[in-house]
N, C-alpha and C. Protein backbone atom coordinates (compact mmCIF):
# COMPACT_ATOMS: atom_id res chain seq x y z
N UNK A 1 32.49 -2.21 -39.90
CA UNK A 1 32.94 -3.58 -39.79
C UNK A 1 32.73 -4.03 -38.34
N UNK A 2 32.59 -4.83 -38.02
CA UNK A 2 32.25 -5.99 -36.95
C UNK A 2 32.99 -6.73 -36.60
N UNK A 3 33.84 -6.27 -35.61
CA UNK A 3 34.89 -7.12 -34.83
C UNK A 3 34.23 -8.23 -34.07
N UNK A 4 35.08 -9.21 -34.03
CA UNK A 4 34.74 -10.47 -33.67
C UNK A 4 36.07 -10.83 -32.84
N UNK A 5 35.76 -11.09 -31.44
CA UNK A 5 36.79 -11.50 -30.72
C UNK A 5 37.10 -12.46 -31.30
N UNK A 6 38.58 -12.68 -31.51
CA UNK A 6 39.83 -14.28 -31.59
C UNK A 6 39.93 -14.01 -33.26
N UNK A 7 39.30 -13.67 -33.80
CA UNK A 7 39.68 -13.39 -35.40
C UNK A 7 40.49 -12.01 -35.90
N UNK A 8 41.17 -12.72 -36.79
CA UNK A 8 41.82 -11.29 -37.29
C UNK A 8 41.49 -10.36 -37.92
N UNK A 9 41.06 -9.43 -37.72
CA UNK A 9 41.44 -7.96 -38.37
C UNK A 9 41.70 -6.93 -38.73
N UNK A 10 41.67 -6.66 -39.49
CA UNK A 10 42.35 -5.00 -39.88
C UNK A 10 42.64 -4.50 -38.68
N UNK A 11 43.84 -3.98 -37.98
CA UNK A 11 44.05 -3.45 -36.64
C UNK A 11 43.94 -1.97 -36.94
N UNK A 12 44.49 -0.68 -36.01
CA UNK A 12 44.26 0.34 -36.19
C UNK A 12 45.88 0.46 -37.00
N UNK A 13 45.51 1.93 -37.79
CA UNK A 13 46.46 2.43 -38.74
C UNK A 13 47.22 3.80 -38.43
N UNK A 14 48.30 4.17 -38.83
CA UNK A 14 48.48 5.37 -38.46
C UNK A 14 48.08 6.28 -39.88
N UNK A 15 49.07 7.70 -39.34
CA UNK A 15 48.61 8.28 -40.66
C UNK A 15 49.40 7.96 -41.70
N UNK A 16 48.80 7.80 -43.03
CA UNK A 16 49.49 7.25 -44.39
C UNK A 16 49.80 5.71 -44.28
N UNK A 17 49.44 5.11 -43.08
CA UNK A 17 50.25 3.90 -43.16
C UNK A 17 49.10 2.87 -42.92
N UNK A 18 49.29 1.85 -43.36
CA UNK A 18 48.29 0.30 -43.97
C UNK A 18 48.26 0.14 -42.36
N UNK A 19 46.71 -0.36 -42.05
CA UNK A 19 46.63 -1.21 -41.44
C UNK A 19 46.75 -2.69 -40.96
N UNK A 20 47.32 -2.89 -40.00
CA UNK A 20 48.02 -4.69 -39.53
C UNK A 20 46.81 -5.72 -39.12
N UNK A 21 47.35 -6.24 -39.73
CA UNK A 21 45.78 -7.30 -39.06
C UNK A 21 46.67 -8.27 -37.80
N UNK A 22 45.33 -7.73 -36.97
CA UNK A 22 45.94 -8.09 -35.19
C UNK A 22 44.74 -9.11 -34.87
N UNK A 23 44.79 -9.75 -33.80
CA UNK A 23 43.94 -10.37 -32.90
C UNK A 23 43.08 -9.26 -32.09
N UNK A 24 41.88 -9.51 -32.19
CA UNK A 24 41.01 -8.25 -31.32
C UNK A 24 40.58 -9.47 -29.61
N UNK A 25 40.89 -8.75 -29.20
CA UNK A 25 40.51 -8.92 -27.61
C UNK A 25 39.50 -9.39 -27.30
N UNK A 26 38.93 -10.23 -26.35
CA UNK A 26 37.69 -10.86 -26.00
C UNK A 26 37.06 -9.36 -25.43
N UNK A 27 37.59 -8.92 -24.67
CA UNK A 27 37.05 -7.00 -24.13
C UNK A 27 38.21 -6.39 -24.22
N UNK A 28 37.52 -4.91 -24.44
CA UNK A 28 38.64 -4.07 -24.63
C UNK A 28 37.84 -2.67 -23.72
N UNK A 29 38.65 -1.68 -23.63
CA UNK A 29 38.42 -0.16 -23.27
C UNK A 29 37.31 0.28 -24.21
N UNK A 30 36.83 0.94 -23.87
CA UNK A 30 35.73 2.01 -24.34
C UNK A 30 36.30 3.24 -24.69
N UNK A 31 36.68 3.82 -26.00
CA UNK A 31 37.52 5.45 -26.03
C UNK A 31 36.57 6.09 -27.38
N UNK A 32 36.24 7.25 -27.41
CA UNK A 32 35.81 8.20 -28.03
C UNK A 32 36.76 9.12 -28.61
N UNK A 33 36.58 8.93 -30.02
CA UNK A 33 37.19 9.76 -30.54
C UNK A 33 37.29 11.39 -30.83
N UNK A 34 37.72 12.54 -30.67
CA UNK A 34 37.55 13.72 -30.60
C UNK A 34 38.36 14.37 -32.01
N UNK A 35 39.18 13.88 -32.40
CA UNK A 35 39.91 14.62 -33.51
C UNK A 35 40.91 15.95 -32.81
N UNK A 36 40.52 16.08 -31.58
CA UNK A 36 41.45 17.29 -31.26
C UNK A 36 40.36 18.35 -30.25
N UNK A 37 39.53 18.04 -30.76
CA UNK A 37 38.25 18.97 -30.13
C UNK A 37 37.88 18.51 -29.03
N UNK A 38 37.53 19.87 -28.26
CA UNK A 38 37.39 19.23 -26.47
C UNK A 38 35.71 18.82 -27.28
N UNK A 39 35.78 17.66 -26.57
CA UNK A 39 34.24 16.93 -25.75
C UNK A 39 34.30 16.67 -25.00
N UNK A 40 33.12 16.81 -24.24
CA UNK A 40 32.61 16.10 -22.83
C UNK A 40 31.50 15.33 -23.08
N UNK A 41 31.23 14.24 -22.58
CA UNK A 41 30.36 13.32 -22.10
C UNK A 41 30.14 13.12 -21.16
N UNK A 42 28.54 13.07 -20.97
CA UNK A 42 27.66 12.74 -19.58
C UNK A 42 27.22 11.56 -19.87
N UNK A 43 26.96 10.62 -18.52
CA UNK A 43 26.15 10.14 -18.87
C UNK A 43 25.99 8.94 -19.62
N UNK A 44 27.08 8.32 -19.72
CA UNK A 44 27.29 7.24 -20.81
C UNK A 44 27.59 5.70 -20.28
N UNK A 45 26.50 5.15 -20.70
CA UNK A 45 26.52 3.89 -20.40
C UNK A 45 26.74 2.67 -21.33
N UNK A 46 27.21 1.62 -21.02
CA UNK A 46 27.30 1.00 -22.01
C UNK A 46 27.19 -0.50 -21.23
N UNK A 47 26.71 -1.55 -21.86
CA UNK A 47 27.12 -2.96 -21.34
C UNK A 47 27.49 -3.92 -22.29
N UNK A 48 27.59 -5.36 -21.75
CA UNK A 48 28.16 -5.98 -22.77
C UNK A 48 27.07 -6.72 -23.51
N UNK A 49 27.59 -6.78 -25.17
CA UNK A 49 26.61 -7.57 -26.06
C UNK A 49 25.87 -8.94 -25.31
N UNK A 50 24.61 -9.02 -25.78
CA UNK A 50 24.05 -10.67 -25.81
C UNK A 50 24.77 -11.52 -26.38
N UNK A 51 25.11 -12.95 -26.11
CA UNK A 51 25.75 -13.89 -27.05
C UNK A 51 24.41 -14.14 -28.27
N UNK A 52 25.72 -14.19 -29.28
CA UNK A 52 24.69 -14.26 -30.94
C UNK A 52 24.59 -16.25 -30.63
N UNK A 53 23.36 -16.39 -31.40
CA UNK A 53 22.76 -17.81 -31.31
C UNK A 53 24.37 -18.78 -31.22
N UNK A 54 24.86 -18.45 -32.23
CA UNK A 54 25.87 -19.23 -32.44
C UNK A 54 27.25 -19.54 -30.76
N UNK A 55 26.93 -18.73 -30.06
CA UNK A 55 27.60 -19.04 -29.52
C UNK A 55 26.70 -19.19 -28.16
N UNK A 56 25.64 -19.54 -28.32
CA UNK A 56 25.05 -20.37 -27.09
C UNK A 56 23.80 -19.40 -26.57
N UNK A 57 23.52 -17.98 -27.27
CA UNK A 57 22.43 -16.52 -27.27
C UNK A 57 21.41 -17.07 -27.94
N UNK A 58 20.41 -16.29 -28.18
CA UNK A 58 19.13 -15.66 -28.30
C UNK A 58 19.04 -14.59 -29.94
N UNK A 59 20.15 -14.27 -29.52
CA UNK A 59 20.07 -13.33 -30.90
C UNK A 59 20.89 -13.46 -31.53
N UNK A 60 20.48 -13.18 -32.93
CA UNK A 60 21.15 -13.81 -34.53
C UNK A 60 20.28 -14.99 -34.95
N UNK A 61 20.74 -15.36 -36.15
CA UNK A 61 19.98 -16.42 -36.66
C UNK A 61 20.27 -17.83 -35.90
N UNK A 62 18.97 -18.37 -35.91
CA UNK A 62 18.88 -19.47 -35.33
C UNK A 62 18.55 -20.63 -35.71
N UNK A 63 18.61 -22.00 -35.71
CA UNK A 63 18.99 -23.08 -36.56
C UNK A 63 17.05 -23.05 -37.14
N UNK A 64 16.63 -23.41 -38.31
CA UNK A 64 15.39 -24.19 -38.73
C UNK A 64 14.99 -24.59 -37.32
N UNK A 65 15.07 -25.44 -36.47
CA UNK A 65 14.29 -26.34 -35.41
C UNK A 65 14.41 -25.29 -34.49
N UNK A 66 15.35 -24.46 -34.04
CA UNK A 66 14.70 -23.49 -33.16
C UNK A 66 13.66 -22.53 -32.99
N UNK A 67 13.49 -22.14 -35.18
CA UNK A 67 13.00 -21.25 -35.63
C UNK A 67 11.22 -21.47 -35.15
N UNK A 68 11.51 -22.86 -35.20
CA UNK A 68 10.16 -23.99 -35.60
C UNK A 68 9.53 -23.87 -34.26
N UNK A 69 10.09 -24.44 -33.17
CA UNK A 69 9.90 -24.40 -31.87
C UNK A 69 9.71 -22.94 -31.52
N UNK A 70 10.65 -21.65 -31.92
CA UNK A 70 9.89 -20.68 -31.56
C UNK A 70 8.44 -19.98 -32.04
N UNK A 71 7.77 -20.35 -33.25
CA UNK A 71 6.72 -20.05 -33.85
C UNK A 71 5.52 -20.58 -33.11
N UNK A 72 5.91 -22.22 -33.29
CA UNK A 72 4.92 -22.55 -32.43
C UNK A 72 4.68 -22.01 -30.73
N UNK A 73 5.50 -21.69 -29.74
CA UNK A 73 5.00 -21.07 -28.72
C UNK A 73 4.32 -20.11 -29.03
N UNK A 74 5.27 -19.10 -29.85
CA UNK A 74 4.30 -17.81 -30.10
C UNK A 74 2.90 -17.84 -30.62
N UNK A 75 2.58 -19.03 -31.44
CA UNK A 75 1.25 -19.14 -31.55
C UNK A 75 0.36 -20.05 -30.33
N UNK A 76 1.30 -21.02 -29.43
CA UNK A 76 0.43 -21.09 -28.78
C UNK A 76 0.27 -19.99 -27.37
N UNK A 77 0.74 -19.28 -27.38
CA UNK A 77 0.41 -18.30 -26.49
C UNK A 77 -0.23 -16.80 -26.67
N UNK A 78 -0.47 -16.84 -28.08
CA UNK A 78 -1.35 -16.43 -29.23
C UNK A 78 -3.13 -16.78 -28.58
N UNK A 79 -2.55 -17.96 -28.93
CA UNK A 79 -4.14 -18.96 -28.77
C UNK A 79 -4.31 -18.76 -27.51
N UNK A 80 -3.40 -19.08 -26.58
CA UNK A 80 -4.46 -18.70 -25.36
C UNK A 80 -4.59 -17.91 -24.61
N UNK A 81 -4.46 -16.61 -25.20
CA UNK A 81 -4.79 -15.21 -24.80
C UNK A 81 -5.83 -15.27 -26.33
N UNK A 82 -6.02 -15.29 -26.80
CA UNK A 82 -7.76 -15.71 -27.72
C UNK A 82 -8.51 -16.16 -27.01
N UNK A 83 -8.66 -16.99 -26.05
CA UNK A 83 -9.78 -18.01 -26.16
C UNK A 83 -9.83 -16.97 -24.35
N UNK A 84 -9.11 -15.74 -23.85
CA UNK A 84 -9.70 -14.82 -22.89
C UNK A 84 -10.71 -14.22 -23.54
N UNK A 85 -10.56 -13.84 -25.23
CA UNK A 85 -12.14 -12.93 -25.63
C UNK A 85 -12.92 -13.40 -26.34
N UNK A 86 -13.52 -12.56 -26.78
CA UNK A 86 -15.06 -13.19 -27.56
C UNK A 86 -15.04 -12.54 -29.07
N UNK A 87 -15.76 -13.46 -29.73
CA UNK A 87 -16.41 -12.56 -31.05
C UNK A 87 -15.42 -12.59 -32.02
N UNK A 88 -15.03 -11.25 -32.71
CA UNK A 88 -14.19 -11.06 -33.42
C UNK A 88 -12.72 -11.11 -33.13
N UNK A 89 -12.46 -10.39 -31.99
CA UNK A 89 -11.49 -10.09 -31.28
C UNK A 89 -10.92 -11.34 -31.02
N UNK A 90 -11.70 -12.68 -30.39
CA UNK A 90 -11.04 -14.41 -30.59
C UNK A 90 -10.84 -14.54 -32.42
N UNK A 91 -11.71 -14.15 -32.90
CA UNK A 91 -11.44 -14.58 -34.41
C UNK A 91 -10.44 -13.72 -34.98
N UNK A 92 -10.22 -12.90 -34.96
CA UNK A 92 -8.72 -12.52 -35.13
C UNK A 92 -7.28 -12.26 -34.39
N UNK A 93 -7.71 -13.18 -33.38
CA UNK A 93 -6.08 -13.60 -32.79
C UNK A 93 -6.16 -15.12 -33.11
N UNK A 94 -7.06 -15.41 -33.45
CA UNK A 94 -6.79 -17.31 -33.80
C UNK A 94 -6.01 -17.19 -35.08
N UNK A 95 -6.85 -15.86 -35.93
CA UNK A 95 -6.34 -16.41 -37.55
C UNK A 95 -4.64 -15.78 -36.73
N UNK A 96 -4.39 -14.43 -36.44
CA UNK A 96 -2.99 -14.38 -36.45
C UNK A 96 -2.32 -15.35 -35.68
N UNK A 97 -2.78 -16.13 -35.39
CA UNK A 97 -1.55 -17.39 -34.42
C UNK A 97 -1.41 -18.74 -35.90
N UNK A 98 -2.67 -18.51 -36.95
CA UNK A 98 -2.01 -19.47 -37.89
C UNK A 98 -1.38 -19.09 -38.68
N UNK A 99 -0.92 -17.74 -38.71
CA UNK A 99 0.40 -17.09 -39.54
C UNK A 99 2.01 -18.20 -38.56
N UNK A 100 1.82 -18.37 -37.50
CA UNK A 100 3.33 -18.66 -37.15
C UNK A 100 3.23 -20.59 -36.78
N UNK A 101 1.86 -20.83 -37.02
CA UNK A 101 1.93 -22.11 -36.79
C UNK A 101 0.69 -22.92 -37.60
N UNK A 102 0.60 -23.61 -38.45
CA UNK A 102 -0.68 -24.34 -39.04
C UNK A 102 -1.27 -25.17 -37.91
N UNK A 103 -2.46 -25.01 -37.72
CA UNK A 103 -3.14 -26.09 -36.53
C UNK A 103 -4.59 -26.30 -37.31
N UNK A 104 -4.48 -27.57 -37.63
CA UNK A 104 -6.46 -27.80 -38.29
C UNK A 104 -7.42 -27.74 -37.36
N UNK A 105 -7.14 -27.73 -36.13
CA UNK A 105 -8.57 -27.59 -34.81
C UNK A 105 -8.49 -25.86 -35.10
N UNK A 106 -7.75 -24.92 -35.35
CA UNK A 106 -7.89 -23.43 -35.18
C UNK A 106 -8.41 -23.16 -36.23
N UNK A 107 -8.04 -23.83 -37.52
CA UNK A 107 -8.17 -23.55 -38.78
C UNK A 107 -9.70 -23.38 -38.46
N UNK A 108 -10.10 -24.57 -38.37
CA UNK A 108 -11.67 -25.28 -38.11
C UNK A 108 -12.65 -24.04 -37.33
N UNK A 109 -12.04 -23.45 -36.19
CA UNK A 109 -12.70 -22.85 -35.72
C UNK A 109 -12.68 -21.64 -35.80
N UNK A 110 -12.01 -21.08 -37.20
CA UNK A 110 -11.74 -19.81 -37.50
C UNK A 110 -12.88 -19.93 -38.54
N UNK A 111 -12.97 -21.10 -39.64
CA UNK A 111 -13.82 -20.82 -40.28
C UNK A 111 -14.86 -21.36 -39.64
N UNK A 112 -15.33 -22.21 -38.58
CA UNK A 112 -16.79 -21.69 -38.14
C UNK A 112 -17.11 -20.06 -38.00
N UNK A 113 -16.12 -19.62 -36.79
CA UNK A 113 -16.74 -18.24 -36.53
C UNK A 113 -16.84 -17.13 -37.87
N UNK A 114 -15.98 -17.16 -38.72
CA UNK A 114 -16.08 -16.39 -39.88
C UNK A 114 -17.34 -16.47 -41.12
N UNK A 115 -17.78 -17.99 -40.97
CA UNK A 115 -18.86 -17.81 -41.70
C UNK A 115 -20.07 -17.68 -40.97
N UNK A 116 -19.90 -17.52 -39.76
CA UNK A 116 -20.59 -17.09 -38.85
C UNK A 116 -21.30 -15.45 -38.94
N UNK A 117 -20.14 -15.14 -39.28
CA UNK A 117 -19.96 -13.70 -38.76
C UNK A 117 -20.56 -13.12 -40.41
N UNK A 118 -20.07 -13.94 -41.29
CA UNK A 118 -20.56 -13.47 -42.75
C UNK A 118 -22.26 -13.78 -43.16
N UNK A 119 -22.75 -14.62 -42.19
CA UNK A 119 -24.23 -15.08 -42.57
C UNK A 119 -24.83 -14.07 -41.43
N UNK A 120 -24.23 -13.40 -40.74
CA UNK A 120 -24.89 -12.29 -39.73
C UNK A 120 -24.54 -11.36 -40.47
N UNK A 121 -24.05 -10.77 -41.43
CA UNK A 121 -23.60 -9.56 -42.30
C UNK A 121 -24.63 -9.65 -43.61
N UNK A 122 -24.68 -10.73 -43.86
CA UNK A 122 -26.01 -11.14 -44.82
C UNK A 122 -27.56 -10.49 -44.18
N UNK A 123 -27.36 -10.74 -43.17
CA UNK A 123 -28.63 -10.63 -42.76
C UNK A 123 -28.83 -9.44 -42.19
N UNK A 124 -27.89 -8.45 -42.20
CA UNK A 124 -27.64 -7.00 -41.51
C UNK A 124 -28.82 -6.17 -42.30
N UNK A 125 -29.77 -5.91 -42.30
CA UNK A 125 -30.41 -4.84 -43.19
C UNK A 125 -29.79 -3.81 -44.06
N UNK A 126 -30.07 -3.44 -44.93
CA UNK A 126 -29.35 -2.47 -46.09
C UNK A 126 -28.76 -1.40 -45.23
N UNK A 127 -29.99 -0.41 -44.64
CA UNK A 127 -29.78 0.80 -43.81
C UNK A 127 -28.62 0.65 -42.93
N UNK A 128 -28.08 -0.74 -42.19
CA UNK A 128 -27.28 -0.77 -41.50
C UNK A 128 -26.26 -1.36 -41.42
N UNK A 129 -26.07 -1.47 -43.08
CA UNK A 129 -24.49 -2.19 -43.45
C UNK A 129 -23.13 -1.36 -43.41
N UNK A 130 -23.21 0.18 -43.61
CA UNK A 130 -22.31 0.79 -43.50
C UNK A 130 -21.63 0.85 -42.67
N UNK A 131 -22.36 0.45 -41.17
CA UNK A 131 -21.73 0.24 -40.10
C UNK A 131 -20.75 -0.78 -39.93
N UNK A 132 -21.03 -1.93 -40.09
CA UNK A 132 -20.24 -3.21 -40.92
C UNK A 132 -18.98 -3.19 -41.64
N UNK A 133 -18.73 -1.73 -42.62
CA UNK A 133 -18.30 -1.45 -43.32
C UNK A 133 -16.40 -1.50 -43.14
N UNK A 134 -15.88 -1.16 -42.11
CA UNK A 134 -14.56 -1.34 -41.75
C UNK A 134 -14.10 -2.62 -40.79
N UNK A 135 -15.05 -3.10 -40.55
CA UNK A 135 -15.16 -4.47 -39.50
C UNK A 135 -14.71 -5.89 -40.77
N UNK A 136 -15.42 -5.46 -41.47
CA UNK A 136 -15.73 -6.61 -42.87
C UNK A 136 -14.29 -6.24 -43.91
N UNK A 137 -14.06 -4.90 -44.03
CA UNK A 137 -12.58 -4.59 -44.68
C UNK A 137 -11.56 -5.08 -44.17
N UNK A 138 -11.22 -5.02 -42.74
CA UNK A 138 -10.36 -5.30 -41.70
C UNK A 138 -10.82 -6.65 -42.01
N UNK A 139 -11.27 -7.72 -41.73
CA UNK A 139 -11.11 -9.16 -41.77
C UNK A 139 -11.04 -9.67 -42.64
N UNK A 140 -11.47 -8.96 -44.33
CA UNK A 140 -11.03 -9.24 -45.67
C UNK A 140 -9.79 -9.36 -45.56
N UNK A 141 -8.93 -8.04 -45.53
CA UNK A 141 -7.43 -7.83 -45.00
C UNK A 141 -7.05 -8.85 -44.44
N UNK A 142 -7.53 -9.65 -43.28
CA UNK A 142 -6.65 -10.98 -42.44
C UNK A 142 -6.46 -11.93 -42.93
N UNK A 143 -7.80 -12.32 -44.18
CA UNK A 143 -7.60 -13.22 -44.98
C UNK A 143 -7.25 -12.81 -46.11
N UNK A 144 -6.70 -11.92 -46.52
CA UNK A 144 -5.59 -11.74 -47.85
C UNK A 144 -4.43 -12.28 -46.98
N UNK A 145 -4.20 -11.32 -45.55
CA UNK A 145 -2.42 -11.86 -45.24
C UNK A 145 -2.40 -13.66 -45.11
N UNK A 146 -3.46 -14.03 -44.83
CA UNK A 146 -3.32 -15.54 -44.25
C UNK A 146 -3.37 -16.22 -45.64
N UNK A 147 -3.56 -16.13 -46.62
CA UNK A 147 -4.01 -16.42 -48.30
C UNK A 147 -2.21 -16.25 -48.50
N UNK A 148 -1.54 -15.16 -48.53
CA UNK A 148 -0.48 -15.18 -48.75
C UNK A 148 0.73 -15.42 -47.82
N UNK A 149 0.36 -15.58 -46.86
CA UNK A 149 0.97 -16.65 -46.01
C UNK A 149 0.63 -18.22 -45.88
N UNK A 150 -0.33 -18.76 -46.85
CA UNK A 150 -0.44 -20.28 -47.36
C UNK A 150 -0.82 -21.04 -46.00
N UNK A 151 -1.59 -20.05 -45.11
CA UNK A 151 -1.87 -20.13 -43.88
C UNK A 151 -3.39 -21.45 -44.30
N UNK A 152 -4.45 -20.08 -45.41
CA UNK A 152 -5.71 -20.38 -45.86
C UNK A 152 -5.36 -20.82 -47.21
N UNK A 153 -6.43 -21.81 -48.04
CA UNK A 153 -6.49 -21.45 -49.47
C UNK A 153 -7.25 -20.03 -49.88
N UNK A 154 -6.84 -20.32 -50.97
CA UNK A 154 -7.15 -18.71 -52.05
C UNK A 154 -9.07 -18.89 -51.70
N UNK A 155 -9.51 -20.28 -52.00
CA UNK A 155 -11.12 -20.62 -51.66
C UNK A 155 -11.40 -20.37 -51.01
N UNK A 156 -10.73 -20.17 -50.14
CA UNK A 156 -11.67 -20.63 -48.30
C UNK A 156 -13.06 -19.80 -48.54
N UNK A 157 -14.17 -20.38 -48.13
CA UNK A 157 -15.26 -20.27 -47.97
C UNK A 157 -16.06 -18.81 -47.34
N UNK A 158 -15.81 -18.74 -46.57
CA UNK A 158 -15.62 -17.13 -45.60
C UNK A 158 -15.05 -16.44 -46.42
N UNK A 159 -13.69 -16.53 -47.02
CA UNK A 159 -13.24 -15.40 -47.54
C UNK A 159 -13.75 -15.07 -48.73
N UNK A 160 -14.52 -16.24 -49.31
CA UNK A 160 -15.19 -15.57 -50.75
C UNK A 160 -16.37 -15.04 -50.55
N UNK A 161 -17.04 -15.49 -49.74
CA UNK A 161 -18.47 -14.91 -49.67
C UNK A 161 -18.16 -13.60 -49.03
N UNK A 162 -17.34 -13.30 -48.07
CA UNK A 162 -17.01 -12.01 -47.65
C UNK A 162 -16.50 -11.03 -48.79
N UNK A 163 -15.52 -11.31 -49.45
CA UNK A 163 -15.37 -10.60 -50.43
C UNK A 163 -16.25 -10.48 -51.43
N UNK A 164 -17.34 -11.13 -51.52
CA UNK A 164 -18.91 -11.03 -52.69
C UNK A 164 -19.21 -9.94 -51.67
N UNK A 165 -19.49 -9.83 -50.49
CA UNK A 165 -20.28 -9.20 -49.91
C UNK A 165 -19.65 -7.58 -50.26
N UNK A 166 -18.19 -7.47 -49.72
CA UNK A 166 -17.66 -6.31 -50.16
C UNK A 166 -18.11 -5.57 -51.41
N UNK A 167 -17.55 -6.46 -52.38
CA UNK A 167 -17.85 -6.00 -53.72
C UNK A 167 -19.51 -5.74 -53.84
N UNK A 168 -20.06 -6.15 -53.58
CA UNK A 168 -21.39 -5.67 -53.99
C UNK A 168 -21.86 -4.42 -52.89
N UNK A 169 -21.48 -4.40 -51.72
CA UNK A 169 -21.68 -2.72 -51.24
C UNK A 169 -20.27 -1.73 -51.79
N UNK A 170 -19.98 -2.17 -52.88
CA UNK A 170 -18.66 -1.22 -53.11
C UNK A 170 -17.48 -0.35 -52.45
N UNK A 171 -17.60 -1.71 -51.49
CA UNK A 171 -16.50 -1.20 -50.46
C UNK A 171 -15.11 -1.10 -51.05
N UNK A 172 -15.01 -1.68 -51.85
CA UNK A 172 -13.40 -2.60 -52.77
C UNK A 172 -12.77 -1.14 -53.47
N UNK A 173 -13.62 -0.24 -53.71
CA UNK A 173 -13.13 0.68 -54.30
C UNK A 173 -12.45 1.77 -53.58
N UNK A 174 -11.55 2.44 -53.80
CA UNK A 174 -10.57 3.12 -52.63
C UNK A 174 -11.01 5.04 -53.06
């Protein structure tokens, strides 16, 4: 149970006997219980909790509009640690920044680079598709999570032709 300073509860009990419901203390002592048995402790630190959202903190649940406002930073600071790399590595921190925020300019430029990247996989020679082979699984994968995060549609363009591509080197099979 989870004491909550200024509310009542259950206080401590003796033996056989009901516990009183008391007021718990804004702070109290720190004591370890032993049952009778010597212990020693080294070493022991402790500090005081973060305030929970509700009382003016960071942690615990936090209202819808904070939730909102925090997604979007995280994606925009997502995005611009993307646009430090190149290639794939930008194309999959763009798609993960539209897991915490929808943006149609990222959207846009996720599926340029992706069908980008799928008309250069087209054109990979047979002998040297295997190489391809976990690069093309791994970004199938980003667009399943972004498909079920209602990030992408189920269509998106890239993700079907990529997944034709899979299926026909029989990657799909485990």
């Amino acid at each position: 149970m989870v004491a909550v300073a200024g509310c009542r509860q259950p206080g401590p009990g003796g033996h056989r006997g009901r516990s009183r419901f008391a007021n718990f203390p804004d702070k109290g002592p720190l004591k370890f219980q032993d049952h009778g048995n010597p212990v020693r402790f080294r070493n022991v630190w402790y500090r005081p909790l973060p305030p929970r959202a509700s009382e003016g903190g960071t942690d615990g649940n936090i209202s819808p509009e904070a939730a909102t406002a925090k997604r979007k930073e995280i994606a925009a600071e997502i995005r611009a640690e993307a646009e430090k790399r190149t290639d794939m590595a930008q194309t999959l921190r763009l798609m993960e920044s539209l897991q915490y925020e929808a943006d149609p300019a990222t959207l846009k430029k996720v599926e340029d680079q992706t069908t980008q990247y799928v008309a250069t996989l087209k054109a990979t020679p047979a002998a040297q598709m295997e190489s391809k082979k976990d690069q093309a699984k791994y970004i199938n994968e980003a667009f399943n999570l972004l498909t079920k995060a209602k990030a992408i549609p189920a269509d998106f363009a890239p993700k079907t032709d990529l997944l034709k591509i899979i299926k026909a080197q029989g990657w799909d099979k485990r």
